[in-house]
Protein backbone atom coordinates (compact mmCIF):
# COMPACT_ATOMS: atom_id res chain seq x y z
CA UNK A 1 -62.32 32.26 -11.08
CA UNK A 2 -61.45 30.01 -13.77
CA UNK A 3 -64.06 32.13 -16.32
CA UNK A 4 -62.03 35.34 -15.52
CA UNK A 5 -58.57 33.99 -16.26
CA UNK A 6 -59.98 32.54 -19.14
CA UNK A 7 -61.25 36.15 -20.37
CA UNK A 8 -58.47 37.60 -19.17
CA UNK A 9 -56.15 35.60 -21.16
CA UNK A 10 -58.63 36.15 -24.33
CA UNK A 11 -57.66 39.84 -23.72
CA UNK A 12 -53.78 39.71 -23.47
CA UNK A 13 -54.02 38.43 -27.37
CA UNK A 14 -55.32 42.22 -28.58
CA UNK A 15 -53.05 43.76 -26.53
CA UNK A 16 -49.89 41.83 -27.20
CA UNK A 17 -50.68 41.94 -31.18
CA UNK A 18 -51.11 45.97 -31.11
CA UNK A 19 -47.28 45.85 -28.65
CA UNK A 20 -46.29 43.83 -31.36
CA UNK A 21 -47.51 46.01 -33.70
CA UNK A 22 -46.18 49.17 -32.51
CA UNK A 23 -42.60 47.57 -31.88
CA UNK A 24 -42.19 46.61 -35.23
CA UNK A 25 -43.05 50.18 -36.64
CA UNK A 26 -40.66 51.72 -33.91
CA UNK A 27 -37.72 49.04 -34.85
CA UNK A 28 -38.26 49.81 -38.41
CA UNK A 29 -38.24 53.60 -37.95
CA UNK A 30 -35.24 53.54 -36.56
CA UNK A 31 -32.21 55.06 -37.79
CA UNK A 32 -29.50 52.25 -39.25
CA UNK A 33 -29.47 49.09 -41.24
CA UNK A 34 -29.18 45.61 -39.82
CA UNK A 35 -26.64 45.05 -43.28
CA UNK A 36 -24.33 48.01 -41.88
CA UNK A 37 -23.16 45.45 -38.98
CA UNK A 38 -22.05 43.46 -41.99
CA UNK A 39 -19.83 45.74 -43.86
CA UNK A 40 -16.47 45.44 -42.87
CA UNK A 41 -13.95 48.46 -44.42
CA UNK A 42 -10.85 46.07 -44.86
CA UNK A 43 -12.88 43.45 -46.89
CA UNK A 44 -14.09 45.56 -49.83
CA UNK A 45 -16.72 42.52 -51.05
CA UNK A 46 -18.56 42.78 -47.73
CA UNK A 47 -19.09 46.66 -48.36
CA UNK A 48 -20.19 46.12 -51.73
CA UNK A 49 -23.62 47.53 -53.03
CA UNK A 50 -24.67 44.42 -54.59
CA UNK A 51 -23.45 42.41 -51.97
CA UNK A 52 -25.57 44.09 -49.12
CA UNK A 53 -28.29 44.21 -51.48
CA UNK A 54 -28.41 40.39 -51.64
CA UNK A 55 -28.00 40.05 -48.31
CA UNK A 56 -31.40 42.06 -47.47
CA UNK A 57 -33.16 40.46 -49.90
CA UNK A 58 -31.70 36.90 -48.13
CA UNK A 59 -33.03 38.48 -45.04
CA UNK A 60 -36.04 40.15 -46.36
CA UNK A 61 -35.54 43.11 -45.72
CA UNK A 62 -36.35 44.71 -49.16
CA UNK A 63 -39.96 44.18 -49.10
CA UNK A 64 -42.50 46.56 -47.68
CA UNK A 65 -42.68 46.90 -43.27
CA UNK A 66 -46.55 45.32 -43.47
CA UNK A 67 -44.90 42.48 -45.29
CA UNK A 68 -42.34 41.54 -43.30
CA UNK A 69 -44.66 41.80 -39.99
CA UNK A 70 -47.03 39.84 -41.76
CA UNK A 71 -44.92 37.28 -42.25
CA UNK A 72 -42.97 37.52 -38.88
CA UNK A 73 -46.68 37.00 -36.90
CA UNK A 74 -47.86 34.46 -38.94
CA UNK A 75 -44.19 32.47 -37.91
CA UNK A 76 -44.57 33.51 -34.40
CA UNK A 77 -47.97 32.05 -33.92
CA UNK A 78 -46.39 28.81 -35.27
CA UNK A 79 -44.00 28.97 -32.86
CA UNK A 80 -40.97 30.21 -35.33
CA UNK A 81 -39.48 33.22 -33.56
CA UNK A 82 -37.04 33.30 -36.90
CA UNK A 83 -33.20 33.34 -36.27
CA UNK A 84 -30.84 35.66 -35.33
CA UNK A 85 -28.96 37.83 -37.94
CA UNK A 86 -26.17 38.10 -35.71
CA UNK A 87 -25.17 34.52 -34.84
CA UNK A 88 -27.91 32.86 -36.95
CA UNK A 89 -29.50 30.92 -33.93
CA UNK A 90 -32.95 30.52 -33.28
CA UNK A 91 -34.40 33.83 -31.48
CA UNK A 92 -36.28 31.47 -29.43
CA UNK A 93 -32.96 29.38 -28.20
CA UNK A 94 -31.59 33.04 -27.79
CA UNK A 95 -34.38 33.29 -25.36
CA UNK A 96 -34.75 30.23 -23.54
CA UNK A 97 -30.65 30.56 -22.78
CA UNK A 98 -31.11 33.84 -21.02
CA UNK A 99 -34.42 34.06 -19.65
CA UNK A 100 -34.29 32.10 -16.53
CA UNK A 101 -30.70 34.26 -15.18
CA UNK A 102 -33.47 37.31 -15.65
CA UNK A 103 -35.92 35.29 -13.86
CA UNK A 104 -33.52 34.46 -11.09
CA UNK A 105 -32.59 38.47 -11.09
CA UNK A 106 -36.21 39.74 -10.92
CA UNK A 107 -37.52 37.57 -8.43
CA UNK A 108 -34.44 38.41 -5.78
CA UNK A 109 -35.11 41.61 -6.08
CA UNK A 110 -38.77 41.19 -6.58
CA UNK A 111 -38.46 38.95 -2.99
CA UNK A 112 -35.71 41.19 -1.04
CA UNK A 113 -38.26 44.39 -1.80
CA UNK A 114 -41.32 42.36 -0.20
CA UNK A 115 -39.25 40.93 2.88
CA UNK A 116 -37.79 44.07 3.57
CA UNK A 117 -40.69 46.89 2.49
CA UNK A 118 -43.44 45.09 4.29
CA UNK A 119 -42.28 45.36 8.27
CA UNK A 120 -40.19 48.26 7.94
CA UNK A 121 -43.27 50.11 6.31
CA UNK A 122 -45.10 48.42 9.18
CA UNK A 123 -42.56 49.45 12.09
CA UNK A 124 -42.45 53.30 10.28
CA UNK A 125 -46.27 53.17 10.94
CA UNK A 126 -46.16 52.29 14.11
CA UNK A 127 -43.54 54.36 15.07
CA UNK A 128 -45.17 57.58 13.26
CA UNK A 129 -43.53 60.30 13.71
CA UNK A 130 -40.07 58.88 15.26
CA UNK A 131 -36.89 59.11 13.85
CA UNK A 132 -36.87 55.63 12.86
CA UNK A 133 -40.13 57.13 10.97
CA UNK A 134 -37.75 60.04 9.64
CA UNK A 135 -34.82 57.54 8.97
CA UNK A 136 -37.16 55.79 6.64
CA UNK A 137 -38.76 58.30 4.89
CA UNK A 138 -35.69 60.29 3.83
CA UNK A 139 -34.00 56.93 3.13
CA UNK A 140 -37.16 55.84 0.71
CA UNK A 141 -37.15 59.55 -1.02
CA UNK A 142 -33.31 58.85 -1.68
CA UNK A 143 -34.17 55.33 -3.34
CA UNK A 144 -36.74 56.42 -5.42
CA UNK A 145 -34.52 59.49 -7.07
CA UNK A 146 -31.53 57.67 -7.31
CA UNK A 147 -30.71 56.74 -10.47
CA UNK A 148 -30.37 52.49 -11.23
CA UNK A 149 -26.75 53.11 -13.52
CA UNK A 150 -25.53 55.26 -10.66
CA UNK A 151 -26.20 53.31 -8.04
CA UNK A 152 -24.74 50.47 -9.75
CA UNK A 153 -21.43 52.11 -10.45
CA UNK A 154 -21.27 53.42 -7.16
CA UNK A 155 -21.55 50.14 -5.57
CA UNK A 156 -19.21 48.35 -7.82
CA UNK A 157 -16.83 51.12 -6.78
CA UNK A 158 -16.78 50.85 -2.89
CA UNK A 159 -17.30 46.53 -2.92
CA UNK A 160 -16.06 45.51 -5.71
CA UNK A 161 -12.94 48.03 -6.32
CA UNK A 162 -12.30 49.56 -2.62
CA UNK A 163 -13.28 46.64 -0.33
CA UNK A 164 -12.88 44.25 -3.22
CA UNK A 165 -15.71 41.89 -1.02
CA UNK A 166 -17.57 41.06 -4.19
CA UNK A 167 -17.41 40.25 -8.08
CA UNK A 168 -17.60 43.01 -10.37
CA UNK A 169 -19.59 41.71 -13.34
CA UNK A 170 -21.28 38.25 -15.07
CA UNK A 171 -22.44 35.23 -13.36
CA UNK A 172 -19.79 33.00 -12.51
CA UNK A 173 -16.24 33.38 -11.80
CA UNK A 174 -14.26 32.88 -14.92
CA UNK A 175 -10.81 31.93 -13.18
CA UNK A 176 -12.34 28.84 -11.57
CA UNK A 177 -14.97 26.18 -12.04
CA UNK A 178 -17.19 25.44 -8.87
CA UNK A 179 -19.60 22.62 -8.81
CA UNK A 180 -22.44 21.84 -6.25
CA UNK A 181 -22.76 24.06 -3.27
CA UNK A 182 -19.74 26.07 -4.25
CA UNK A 183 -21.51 27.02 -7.42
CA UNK A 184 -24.35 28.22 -5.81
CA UNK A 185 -22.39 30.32 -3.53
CA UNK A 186 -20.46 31.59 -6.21
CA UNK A 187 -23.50 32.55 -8.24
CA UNK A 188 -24.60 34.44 -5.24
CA UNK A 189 -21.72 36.36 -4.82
CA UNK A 190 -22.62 37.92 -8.70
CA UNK A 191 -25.94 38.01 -7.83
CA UNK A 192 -25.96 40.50 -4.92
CA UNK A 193 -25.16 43.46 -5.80
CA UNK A 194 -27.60 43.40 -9.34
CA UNK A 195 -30.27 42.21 -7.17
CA UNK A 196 -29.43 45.20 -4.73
CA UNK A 197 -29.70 47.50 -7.24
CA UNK A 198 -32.94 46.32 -9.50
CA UNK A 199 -34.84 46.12 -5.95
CA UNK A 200 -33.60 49.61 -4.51
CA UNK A 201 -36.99 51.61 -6.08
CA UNK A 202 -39.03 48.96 -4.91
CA UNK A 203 -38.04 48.64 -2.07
CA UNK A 204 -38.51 52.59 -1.09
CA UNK A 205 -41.50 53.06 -2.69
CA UNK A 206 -43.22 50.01 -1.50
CA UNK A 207 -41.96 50.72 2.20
CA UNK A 208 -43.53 54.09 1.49
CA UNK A 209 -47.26 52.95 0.35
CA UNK A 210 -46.91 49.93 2.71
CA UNK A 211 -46.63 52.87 5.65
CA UNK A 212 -49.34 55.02 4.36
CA UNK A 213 -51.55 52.30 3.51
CA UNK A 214 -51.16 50.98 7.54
CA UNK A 215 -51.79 54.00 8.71
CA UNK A 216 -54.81 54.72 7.06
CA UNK A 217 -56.32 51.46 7.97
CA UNK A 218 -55.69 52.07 11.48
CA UNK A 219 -57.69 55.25 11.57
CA UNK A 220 -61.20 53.09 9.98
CA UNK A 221 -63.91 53.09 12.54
CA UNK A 222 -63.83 49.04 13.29
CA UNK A 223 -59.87 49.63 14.45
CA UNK A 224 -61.28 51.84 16.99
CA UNK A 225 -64.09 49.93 18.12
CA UNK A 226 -61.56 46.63 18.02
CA UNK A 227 -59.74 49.43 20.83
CA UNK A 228 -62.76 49.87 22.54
CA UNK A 229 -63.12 46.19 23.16
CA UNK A 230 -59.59 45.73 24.67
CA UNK A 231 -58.14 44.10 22.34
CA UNK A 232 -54.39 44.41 22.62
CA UNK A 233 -52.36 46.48 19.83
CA UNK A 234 -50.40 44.02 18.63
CA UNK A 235 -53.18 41.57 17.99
CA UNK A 236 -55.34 44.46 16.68
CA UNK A 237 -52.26 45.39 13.98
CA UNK A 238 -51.26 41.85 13.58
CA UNK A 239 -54.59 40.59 12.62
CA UNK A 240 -56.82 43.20 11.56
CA UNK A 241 -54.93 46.41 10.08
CA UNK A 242 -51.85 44.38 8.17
CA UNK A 243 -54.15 42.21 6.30
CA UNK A 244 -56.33 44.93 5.33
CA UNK A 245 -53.39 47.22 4.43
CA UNK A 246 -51.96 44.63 2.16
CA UNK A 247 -54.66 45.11 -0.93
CA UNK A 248 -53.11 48.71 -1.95
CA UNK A 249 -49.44 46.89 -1.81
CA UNK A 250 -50.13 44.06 -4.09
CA UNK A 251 -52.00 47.02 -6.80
CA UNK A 252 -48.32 48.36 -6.52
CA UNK A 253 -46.61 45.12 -7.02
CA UNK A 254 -48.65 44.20 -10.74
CA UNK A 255 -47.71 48.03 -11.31
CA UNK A 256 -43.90 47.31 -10.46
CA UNK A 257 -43.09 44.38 -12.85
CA UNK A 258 -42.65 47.08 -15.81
CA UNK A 259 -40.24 48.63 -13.70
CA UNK A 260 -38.47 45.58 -12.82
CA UNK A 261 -38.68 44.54 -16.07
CA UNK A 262 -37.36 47.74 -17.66
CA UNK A 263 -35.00 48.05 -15.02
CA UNK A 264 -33.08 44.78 -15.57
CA UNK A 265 -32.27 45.81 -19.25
CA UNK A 266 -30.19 48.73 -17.32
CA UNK A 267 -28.88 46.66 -14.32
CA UNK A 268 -28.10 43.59 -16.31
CA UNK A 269 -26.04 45.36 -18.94
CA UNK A 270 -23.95 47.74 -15.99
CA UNK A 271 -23.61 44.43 -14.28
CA UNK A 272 -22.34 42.21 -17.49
CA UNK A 273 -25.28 39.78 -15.93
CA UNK A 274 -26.06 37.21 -18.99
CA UNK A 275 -29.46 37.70 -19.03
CA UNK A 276 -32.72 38.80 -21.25
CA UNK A 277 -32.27 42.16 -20.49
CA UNK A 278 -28.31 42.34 -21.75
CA UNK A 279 -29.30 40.42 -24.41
CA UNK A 280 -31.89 43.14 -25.80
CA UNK A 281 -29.17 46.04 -25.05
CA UNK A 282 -27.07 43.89 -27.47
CA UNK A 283 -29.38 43.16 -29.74
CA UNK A 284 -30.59 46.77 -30.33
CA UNK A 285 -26.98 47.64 -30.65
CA UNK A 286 -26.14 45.47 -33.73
CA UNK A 287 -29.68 46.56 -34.94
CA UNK A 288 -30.94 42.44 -34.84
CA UNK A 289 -34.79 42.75 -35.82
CA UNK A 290 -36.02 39.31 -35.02
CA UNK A 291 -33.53 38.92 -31.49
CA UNK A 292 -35.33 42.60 -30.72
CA UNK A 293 -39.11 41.74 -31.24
CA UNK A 294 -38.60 38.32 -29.73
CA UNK A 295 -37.14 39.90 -26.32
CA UNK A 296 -39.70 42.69 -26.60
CA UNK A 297 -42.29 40.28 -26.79
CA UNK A 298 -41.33 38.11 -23.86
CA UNK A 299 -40.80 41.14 -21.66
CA UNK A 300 -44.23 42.16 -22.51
CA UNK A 301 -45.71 38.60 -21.83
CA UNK A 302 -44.16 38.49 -18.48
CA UNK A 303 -45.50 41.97 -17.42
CA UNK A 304 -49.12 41.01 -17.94
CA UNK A 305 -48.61 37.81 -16.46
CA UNK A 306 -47.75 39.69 -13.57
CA UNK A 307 -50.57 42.22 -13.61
CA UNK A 308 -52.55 39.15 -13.93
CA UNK A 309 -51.16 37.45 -10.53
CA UNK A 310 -51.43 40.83 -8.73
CA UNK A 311 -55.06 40.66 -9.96
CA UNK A 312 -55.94 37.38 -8.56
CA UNK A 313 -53.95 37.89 -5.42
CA UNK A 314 -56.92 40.52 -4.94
CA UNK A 315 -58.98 37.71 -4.10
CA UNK A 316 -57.03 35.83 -1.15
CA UNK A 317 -55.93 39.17 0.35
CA UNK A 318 -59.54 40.39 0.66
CA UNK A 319 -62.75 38.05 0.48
CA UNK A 320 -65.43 40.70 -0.77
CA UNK A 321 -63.74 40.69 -3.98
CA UNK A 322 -64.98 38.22 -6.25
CA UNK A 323 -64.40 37.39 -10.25
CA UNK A 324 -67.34 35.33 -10.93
């Protein structure tokens, strides 16, 4: 095991250099001019032509796009993400300020999808053909089409406007200061309807594959024969068919972290929900190079570092696969 996450983590270095690579050339194709969100029409020195000429050459932006990559990996791989040309911090405190509210986002909806997907799939299964079955298929079709943006509007609307239950948008409530337990409760208040929304596709499509995977496991041969014995249903589908049925869903769940990646730039941004995501919205906005590839970059990093737990997970889930 430990050879294969060493190779594995040889091989995230070519990919991540040609994402690198690629983002650059896209930012940098890209219509606009990081000096433009300097320029200021009632302060005629800002808008000057000399003045915005010295300021990309202060910034480096006059030399040549191989140049300025060139330089911007050989920082990175020193650990010099570069600074900000909006607030001139450090990229990397930019970051480190913002990535743990997106790691606190992904992984509730990351956990709500598996706690809820996994038995309801299973009961649908069971229940094939019922209308709890029906109830959960047209339910999953409707959460995979429905847009994110929409959804999130639409539930701002009825519990945050109608019913008025929960916070509209950021983190924390900005007309009081909680500490301790009130805090936390207060940070869950923000948190659920986000986390609703950036786990909604899961959610449906995992309760979908989780169904079909269960019930094609309970159609092998050795589920029959473990019939034929007398063993009872429950302990047949309790020990034998869910384990089994479990390798297809973790596949999907190293396939879904682009999603939920992707997805929190939308959520996080509807939501005012200070986190990576909102943060590369922004940053694209004011057209802020170095905030841009450093976000890119750690989005991409944590999407194969999830393909590369779903990949190990292979191993627990079902013994005949080994990485030696």
């Amino acid at each position: 095991m430990s050879r294969y996450l060493v190779r594995r983590f040889i091989q995230m270095i070519p990919l991540l250099l040609v994402i690198s690579i690629l983002s650059f050339l896209v930012m940098h194709l890209a219509p606009g001019d990081p000096t433009a969100m300097y320029a200021d029409p009632l302060k005629p020195i800002s808008s000057d032509p000399e003045a915005l000429e010295l300021l990309r050459h202060q910034l480096g932006l006059d030399e040549p796009v191989y140049v300025q990559y060139w330089k911007w990996l050989l920082n990175t791989i020193q650990g010099d993400w570069g600074y900000s040309f909006i607030n001139r911090q450090p990229v990397i405190d930019n970051i480190g300020d913002r990535l743990p509210n997106t790691i606190l986002l992904a992984g509730v909806a990351i956990g709500t999808a598996l706690i809820l997907s996994i038995p309801i799939g299973i009961l649908s299964a069971i229940k094939q053909y019922s209308i709890f079955d029906y109830l959960v298929t047209t339910s999953a079709f409707f959460g995979i089409s429905i847009p994110s943006f929409w959804l999130a509007l639409l539930l701002m609307h009825i519990f945050s406007y109608k019913l008025e239950w929960l916070p509209t948008v950021g983190m924390h409530s900005l007309r009081e200061q909680y500490t301790g337990l009130a805090a936390a409760k207060d940070v869950f208040l923000h948190l659920i309807l986000p986390g609703t929304v950036l786990s909604m596709h899961s959610l449906a499509s995992w309760t979908r594959y989780m169904r079909s995977s269960l019930l094609e496991v309970i159609a092998e041969d050795y589920i029959r024969t473990a019939r034929a014995k007398g063993l009872r249903e429950k302990t047949i589908i309790m020990r034998h068919a869910i384990k089994n049925s479990l390798i297809p869903m973790i596949t999907l769940l190293g396939l879904s972290v682009p999603t939920i990646v992707g997805g929190s730039f939308i959520t996080e941004t509807v939501f005012g929900w200070p986190g990576m995501g909102r943060l590369g919205v922004n940053a694209i906005f004011q057209r802020d190079y170095p905030l841009i590839m450093g976000v890119t970059m750690m989005s991409s990093l944590l999407v194969v570092i999830g393909n590369l737990i779903a990949d190990v997970a292979y191993a627990w889930v079902d013994p005949r696969i080994s990485y030696q």
